[in-house]
PDB file of N, CA and C in Angstrom:
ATOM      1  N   UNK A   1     122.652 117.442 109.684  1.00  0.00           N
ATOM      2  CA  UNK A   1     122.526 116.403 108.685  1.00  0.00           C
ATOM      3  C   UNK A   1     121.502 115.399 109.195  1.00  0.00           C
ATOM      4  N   UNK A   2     120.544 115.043 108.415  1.00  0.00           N
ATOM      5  CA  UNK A   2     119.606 113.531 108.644  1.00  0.00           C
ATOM      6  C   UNK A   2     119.445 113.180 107.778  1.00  0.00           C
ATOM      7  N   UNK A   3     120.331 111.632 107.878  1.00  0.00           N
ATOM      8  CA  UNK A   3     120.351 110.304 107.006  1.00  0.00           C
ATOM      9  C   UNK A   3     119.537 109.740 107.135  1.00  0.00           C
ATOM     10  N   UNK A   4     118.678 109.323 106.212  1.00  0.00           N
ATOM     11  CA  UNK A   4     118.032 107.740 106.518  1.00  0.00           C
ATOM     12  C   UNK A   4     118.787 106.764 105.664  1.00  0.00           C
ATOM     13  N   UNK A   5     118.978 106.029 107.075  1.00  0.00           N
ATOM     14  CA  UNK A   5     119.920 104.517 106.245  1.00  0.00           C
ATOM     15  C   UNK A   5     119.123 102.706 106.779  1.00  0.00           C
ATOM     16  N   UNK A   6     119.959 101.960 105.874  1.00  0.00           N
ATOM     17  CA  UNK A   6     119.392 101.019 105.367  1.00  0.00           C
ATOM     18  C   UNK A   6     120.373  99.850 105.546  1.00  0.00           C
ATOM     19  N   UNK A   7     120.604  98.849 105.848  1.00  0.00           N
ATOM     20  CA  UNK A   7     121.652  97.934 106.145  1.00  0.00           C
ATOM     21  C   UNK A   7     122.753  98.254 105.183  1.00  0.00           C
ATOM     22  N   UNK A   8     122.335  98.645 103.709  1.00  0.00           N
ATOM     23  CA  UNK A   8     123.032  98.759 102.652  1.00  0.00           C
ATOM     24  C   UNK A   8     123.779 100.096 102.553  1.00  0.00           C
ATOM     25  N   UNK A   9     123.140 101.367 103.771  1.00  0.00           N
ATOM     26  CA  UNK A   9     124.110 102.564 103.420  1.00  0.00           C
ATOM     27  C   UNK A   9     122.655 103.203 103.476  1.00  0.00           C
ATOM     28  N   UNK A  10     123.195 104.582 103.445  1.00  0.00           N
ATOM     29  CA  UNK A  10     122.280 105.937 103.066  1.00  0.00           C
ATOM     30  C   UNK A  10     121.014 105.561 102.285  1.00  0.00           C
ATOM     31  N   UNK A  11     120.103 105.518 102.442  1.00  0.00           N
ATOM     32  CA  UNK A  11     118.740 105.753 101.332  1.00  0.00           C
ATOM     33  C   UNK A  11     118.219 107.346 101.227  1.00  0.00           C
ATOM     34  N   UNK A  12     118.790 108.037 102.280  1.00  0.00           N
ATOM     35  CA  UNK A  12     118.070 109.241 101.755  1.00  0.00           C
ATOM     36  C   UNK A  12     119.028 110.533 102.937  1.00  0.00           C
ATOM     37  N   UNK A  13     119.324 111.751 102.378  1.00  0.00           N
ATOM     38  CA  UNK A  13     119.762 112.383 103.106  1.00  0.00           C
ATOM     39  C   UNK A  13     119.732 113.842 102.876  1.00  0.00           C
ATOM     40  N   UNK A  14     119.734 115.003 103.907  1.00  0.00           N
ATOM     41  CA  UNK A  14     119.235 116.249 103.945  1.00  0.00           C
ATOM     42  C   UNK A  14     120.017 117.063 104.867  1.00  0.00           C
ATOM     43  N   UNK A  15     120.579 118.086 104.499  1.00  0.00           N
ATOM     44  CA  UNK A  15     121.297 119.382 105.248  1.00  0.00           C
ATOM     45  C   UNK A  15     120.502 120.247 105.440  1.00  0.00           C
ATOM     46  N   UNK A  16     120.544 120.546 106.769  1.00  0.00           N
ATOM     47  CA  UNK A  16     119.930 122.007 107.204  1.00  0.00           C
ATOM     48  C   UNK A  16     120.922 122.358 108.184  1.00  0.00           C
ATOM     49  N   UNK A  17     120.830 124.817 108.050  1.00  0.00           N
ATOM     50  CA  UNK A  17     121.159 124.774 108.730  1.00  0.00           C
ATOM     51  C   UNK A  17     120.208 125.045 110.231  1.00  0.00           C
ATOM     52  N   UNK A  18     120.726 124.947 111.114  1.00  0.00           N
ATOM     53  CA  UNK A  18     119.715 125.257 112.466  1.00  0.00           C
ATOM     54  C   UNK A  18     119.265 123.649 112.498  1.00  0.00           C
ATOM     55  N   UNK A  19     117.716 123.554 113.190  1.00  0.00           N
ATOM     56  CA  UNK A  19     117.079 122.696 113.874  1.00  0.00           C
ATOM     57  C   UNK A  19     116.235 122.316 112.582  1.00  0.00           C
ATOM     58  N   UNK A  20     115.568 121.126 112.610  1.00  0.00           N
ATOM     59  CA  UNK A  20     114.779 120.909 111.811  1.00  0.00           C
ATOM     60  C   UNK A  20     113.385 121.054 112.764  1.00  0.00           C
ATOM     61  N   UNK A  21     112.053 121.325 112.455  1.00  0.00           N
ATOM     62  CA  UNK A  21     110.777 121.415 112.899  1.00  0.00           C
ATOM     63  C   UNK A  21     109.829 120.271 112.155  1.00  0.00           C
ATOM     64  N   UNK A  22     108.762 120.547 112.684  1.00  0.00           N
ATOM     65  CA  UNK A  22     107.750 119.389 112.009  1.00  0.00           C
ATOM     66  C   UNK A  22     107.187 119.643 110.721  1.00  0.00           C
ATOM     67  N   UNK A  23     107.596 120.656 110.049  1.00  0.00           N
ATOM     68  CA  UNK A  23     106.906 120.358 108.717  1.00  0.00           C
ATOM     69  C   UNK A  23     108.465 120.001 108.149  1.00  0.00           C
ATOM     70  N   UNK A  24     109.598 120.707 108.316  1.00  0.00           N
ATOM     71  CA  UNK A  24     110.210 120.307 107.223  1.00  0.00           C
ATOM     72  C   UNK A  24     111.177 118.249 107.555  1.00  0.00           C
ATOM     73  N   UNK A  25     110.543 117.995 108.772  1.00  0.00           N
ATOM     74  CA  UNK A  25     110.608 116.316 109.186  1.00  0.00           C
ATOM     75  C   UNK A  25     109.635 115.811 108.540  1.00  0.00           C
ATOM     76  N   UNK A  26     108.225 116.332 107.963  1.00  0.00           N
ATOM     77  CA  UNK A  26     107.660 116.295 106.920  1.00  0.00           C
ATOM     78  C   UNK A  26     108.003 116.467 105.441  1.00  0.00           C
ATOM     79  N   UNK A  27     108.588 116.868 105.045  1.00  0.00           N
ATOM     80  CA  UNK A  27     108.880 116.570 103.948  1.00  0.00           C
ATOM     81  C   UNK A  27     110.459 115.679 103.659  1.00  0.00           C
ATOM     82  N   UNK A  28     110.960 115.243 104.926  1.00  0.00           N
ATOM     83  CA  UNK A  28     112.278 114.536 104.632  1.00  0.00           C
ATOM     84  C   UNK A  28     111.177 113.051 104.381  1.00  0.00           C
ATOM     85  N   UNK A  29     110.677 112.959 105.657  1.00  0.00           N
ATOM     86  CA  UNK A  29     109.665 111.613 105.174  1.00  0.00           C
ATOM     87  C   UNK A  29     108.954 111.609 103.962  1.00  0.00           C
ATOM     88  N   UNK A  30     108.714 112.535 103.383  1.00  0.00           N
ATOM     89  CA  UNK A  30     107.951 112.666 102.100  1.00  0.00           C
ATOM     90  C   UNK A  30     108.586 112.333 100.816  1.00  0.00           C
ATOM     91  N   UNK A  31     109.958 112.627 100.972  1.00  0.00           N
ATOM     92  CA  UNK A  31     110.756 112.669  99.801  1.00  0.00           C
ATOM     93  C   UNK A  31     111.530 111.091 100.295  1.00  0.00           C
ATOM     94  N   UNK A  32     111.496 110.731 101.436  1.00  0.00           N
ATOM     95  CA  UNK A  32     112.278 109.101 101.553  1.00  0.00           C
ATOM     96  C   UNK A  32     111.198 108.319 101.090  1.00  0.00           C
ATOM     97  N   UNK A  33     110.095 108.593 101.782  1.00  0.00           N
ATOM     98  CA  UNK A  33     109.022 107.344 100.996  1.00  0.00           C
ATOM     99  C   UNK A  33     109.093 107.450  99.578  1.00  0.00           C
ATOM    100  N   UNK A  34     108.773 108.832  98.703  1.00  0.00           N
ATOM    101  CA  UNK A  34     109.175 108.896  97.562  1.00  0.00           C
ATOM    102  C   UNK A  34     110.397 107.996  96.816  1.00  0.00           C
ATOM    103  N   UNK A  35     111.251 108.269  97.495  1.00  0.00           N
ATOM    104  CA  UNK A  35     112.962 107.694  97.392  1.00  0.00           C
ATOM    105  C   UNK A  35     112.132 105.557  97.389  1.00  0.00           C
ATOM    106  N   UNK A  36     111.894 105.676  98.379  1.00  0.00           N
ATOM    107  CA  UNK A  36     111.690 103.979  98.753  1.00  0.00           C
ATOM    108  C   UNK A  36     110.901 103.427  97.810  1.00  0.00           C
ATOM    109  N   UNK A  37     109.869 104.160  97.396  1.00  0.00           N
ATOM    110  CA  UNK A  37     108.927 103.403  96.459  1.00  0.00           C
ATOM    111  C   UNK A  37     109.210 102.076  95.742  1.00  0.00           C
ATOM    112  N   UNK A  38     109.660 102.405  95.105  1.00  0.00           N
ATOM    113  CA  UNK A  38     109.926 101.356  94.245  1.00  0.00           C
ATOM    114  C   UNK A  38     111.176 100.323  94.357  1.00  0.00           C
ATOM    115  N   UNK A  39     111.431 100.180  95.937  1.00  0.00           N
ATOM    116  CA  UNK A  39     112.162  99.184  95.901  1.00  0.00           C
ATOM    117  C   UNK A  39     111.751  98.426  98.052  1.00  0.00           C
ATOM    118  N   UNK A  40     110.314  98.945  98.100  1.00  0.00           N
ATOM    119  CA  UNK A  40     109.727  98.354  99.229  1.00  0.00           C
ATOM    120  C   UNK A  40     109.762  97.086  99.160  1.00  0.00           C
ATOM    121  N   UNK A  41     110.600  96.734 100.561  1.00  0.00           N
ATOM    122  CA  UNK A  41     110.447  95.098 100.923  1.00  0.00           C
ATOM    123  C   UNK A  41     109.541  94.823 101.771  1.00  0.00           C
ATOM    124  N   UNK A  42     108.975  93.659 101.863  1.00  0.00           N
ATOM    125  CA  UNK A  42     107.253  93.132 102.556  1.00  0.00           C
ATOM    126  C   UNK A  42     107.671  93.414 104.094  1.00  0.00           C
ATOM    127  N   UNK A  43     109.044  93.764 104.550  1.00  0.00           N
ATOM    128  CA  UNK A  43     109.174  94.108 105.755  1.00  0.00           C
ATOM    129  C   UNK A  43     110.217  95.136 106.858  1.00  0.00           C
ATOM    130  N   UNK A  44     109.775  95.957 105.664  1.00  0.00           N
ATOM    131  CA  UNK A  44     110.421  97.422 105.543  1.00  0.00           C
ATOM    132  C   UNK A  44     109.765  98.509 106.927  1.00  0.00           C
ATOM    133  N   UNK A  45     110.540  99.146 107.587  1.00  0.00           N
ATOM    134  CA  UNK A  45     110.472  99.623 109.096  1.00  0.00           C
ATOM    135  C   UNK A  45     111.137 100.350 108.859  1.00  0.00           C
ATOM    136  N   UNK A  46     110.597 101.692 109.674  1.00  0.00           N
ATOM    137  CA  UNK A  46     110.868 103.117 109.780  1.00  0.00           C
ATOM    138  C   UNK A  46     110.759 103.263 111.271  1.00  0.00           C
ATOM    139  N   UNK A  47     112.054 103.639 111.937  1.00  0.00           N
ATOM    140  CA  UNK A  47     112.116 103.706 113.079  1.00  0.00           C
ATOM    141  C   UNK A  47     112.506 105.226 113.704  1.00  0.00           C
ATOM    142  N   UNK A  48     111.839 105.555 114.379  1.00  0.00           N
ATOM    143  CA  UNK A  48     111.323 107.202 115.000  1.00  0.00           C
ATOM    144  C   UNK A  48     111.879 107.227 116.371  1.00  0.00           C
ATOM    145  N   UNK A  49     112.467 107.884 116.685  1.00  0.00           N
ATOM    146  CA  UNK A  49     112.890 108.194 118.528  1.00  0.00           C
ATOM    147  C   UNK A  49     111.475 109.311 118.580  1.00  0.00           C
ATOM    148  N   UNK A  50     111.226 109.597 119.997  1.00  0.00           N
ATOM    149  CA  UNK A  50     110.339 110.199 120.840  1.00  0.00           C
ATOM    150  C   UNK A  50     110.509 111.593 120.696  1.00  0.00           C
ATOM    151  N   UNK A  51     111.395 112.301 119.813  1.00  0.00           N
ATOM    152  CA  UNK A  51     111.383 113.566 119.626  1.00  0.00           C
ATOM    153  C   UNK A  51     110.035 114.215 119.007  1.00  0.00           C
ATOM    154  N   UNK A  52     109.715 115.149 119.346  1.00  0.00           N
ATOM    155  CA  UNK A  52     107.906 115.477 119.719  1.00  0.00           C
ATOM    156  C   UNK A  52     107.866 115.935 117.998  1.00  0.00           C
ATOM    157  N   UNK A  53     108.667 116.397 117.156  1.00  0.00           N
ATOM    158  CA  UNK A  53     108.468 116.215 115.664  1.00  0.00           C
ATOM    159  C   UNK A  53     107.994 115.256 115.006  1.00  0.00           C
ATOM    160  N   UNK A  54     108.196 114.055 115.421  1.00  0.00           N
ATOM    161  CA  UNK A  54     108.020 112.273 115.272  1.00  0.00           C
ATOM    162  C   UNK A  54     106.832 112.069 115.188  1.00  0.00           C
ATOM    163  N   UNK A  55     105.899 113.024 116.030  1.00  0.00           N
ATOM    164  CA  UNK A  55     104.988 112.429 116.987  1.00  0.00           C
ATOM    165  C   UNK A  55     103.317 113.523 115.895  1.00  0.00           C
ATOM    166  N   UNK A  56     103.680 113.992 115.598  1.00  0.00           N
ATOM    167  CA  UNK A  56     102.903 114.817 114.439  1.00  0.00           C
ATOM    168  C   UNK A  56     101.799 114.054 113.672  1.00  0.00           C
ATOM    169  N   UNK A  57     100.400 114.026 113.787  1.00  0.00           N
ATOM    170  CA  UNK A  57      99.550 113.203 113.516  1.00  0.00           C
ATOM    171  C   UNK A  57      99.624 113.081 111.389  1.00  0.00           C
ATOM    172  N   UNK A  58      99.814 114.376 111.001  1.00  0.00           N
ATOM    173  CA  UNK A  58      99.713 114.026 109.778  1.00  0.00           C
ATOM    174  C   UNK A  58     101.368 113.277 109.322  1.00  0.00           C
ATOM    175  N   UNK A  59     102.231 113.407 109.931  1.00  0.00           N
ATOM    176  CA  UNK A  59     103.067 112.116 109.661  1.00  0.00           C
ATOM    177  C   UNK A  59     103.261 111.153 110.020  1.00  0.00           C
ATOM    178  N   UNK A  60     102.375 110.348 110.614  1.00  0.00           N
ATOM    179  CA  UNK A  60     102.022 109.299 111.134  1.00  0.00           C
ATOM    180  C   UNK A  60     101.044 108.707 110.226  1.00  0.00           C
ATOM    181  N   UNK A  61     100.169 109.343 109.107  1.00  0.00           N
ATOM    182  CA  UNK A  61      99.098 109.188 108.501  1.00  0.00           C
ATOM    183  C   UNK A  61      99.790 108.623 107.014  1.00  0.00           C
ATOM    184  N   UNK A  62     101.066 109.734 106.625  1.00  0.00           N
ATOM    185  CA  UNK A  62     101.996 109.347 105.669  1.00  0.00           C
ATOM    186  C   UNK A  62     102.185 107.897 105.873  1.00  0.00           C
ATOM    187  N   UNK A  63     103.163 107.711 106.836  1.00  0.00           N
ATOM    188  CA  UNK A  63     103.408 106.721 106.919  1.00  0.00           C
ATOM    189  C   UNK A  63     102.734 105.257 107.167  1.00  0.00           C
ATOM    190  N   UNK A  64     101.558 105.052 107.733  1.00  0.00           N
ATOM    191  CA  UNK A  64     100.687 104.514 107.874  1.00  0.00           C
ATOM    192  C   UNK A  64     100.127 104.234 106.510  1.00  0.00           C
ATOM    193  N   UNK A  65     100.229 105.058 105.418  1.00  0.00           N
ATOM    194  CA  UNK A  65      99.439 105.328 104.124  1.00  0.00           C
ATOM    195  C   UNK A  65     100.516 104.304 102.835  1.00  0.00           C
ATOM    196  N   UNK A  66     102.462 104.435 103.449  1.00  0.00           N
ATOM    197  CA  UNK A  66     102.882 103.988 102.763  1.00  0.00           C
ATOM    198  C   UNK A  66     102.559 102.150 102.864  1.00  0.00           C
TER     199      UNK A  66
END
C-alpha cells in the first residue's frame, strides 16, 4: 500500500502486489499531482525518503513542473 497523506487524511492511495519500481512511483506521483490540482496551497510539500526510485530524474522534473 502507498498513501499519500495530508494533515487532513489520505489524498491519494495505491495497492500493489510485490515492490513498486520507478515507473510505476511514476505514475502514483502523476495521478497525486493530478489528484492535488485543484486544491494547491502556496505551500504545499512533497516529501521523498532516499529510496533510489525517488531519485529518478524525470520525476523530479514532474514535480519541479507542478
Amino acid at each position: 500500500i502507498l498513501p499519500a497523506l495530508s494533515l487532513n487524511g489520505i489524498l491519494h492511495a495505491d495497492i500493489q502486489a510485490g515492490v513498486y519500481n520507478a515507473e510505476m512511483f511514476k505514475n502514483f506521483i502523476g495521478a497525486l499531482l493530478t489528484h492535488m490540482h485543484p486544491f494547491l496551497e502556496p505551500n504545499s510539500v512533497i516529501v521523498l525518503d532516499n529510496a533510489s526510485i525517488h531519485k529518478a530524474d524525470e520525476l523530479q522534473e514532474m514535480v519541479e513542473a507542478w
